[in-house]
C-alpha atoms as a PDB file:
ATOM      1  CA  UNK A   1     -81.833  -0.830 -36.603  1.00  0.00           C
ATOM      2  CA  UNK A   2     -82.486  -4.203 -35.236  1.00  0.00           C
ATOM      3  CA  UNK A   3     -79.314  -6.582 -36.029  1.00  0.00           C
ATOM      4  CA  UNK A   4     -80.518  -9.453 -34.539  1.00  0.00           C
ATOM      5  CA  UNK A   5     -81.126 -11.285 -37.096  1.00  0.00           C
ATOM      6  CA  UNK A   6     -77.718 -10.497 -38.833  1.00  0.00           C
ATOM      7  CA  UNK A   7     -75.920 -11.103 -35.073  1.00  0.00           C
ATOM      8  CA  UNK A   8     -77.798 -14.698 -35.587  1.00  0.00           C
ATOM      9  CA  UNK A   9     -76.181 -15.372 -38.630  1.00  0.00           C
ATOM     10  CA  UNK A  10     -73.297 -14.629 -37.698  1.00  0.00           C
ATOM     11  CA  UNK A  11     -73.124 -17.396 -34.685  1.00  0.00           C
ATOM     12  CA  UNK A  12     -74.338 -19.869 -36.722  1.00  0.00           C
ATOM     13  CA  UNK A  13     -71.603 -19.267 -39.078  1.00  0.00           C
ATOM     14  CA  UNK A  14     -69.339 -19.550 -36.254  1.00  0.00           C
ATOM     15  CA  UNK A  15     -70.458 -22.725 -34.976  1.00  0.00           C
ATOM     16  CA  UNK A  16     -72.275 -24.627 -37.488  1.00  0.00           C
ATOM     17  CA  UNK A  17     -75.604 -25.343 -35.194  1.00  0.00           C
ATOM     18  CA  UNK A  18     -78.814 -23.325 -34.863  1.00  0.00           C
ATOM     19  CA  UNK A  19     -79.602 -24.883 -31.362  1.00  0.00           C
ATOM     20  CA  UNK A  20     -75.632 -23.950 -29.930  1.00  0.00           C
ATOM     21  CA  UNK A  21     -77.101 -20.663 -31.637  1.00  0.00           C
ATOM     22  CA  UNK A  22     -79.918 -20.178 -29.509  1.00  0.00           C
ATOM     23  CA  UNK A  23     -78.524 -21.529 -26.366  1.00  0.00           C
ATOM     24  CA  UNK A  24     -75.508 -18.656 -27.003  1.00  0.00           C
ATOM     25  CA  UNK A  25     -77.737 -15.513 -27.728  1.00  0.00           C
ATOM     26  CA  UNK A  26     -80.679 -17.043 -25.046  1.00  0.00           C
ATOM     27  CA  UNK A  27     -83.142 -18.062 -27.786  1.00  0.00           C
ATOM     28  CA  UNK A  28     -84.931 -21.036 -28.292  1.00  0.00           C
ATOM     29  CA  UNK A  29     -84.164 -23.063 -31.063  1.00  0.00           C
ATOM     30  CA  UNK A  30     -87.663 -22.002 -32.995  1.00  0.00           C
ATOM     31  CA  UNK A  31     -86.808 -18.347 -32.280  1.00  0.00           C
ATOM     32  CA  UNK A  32     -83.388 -18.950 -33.846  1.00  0.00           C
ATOM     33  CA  UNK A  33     -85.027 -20.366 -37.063  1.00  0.00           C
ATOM     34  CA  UNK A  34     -88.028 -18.155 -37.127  1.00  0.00           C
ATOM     35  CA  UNK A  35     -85.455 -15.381 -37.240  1.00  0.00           C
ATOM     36  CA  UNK A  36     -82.923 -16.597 -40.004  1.00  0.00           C
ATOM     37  CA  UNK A  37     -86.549 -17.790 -41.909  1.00  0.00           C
ATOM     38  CA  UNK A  38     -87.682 -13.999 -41.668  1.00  0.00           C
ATOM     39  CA  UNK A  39     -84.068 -12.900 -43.063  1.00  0.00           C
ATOM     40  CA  UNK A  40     -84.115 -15.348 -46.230  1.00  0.00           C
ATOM     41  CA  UNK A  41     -88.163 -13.964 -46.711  1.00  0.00           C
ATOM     42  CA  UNK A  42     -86.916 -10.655 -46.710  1.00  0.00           C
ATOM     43  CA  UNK A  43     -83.851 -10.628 -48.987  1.00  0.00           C
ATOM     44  CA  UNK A  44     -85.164 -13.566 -51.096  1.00  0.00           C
ATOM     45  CA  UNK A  45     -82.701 -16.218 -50.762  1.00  0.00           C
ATOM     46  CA  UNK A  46     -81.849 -18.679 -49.089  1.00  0.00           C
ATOM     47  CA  UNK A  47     -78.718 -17.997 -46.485  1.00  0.00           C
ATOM     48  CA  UNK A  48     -78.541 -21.517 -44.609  1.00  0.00           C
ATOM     49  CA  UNK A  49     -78.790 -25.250 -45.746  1.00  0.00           C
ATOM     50  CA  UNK A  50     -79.670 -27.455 -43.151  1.00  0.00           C
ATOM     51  CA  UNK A  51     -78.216 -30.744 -42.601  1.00  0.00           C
ATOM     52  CA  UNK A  52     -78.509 -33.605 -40.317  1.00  0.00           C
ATOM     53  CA  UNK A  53     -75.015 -32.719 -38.461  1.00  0.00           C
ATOM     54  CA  UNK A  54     -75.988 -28.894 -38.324  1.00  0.00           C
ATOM     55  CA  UNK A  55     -76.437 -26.105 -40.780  1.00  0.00           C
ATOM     56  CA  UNK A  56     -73.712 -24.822 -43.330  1.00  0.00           C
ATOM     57  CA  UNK A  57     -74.152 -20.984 -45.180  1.00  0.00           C
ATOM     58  CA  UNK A  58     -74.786 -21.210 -48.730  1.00  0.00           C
ATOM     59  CA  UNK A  59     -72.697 -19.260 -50.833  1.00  0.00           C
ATOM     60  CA  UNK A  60     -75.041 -16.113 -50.800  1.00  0.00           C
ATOM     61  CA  UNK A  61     -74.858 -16.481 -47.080  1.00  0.00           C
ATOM     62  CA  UNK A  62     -70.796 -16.400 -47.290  1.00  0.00           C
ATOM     63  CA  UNK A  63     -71.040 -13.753 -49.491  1.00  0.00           C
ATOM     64  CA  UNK A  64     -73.303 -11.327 -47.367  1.00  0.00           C
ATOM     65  CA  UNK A  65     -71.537 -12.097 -44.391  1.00  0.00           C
ATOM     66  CA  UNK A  66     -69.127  -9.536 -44.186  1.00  0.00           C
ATOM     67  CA  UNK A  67     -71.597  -7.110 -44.763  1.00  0.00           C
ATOM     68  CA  UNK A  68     -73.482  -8.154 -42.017  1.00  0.00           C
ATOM     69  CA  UNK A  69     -70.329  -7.841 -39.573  1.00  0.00           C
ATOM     70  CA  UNK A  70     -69.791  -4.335 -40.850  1.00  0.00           C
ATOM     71  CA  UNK A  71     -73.509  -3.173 -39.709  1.00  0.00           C
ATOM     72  CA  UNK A  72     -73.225  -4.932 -36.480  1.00  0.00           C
ATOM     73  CA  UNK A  73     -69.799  -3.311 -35.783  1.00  0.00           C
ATOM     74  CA  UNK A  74     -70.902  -0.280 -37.164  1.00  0.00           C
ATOM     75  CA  UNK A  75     -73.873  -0.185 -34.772  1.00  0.00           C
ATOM     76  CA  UNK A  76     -71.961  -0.729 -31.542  1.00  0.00           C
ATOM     77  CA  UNK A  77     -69.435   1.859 -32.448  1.00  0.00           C
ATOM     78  CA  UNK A  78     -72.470   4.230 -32.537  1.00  0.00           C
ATOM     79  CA  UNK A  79     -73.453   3.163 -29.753  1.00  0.00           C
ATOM     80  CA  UNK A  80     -70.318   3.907 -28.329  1.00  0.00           C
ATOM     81  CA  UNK A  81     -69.968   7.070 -29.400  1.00  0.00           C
ATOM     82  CA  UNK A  82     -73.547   7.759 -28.092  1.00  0.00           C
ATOM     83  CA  UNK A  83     -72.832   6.816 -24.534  1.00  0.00           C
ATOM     84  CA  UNK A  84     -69.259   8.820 -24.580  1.00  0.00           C
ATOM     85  CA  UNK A  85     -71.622  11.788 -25.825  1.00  0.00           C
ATOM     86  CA  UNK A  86     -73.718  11.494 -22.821  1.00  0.00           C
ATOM     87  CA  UNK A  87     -71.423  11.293 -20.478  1.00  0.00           C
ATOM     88  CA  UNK A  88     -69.369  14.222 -21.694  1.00  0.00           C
ATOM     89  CA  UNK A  89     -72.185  16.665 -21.681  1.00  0.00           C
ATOM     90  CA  UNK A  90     -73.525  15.295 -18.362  1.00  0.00           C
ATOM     91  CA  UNK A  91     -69.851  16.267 -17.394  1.00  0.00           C
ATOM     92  CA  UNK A  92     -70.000  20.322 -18.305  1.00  0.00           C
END
């Protein structure tokens, strides 16, 4: 499952700014908004409103958000649990 999109979201949440967005993850600022513009195509809403002094989450974004955080956690405690998998049966 690719959470990059959702991990995108997330940041700009944090910090209010697409570009401090990019420059955090190692994106460029049209990779940043190409990705957040393939999320709102794909669930049908909008998630961010832009603004001269950086970006806000509409209320559809606010609501998903935990959601979002729950997938991405979810997905690095499987990873987790993958790795200490491997490295018991590497072990026997």
């Amino acid at each position: 499952m690719n959470t990059k999109k959702y991990e995108a979201l997330l940041h700009i949440a944090e910090n209010g700014s697409i570009s401090k967005t990019a420059q955090e993850l190692g994106y460029t600022q049209s990779g940043i908004t190409q990705m957040i513009n393939g999320l709102e195509t794909e669930l049908g809403m909008q998630l961010i409103i832009r603004r001269s002094k950086g970006v806000k989450l509409t209320n559809s974004g606010k609501e998903l958000l935990p959601c979002m955080r729950e997938i991405i956690n979810g997905k690095k405690a499987y990873l987790s649990n993958v790795i200490e998998l491997k490295a018991m049966r590497s072990e026997r």
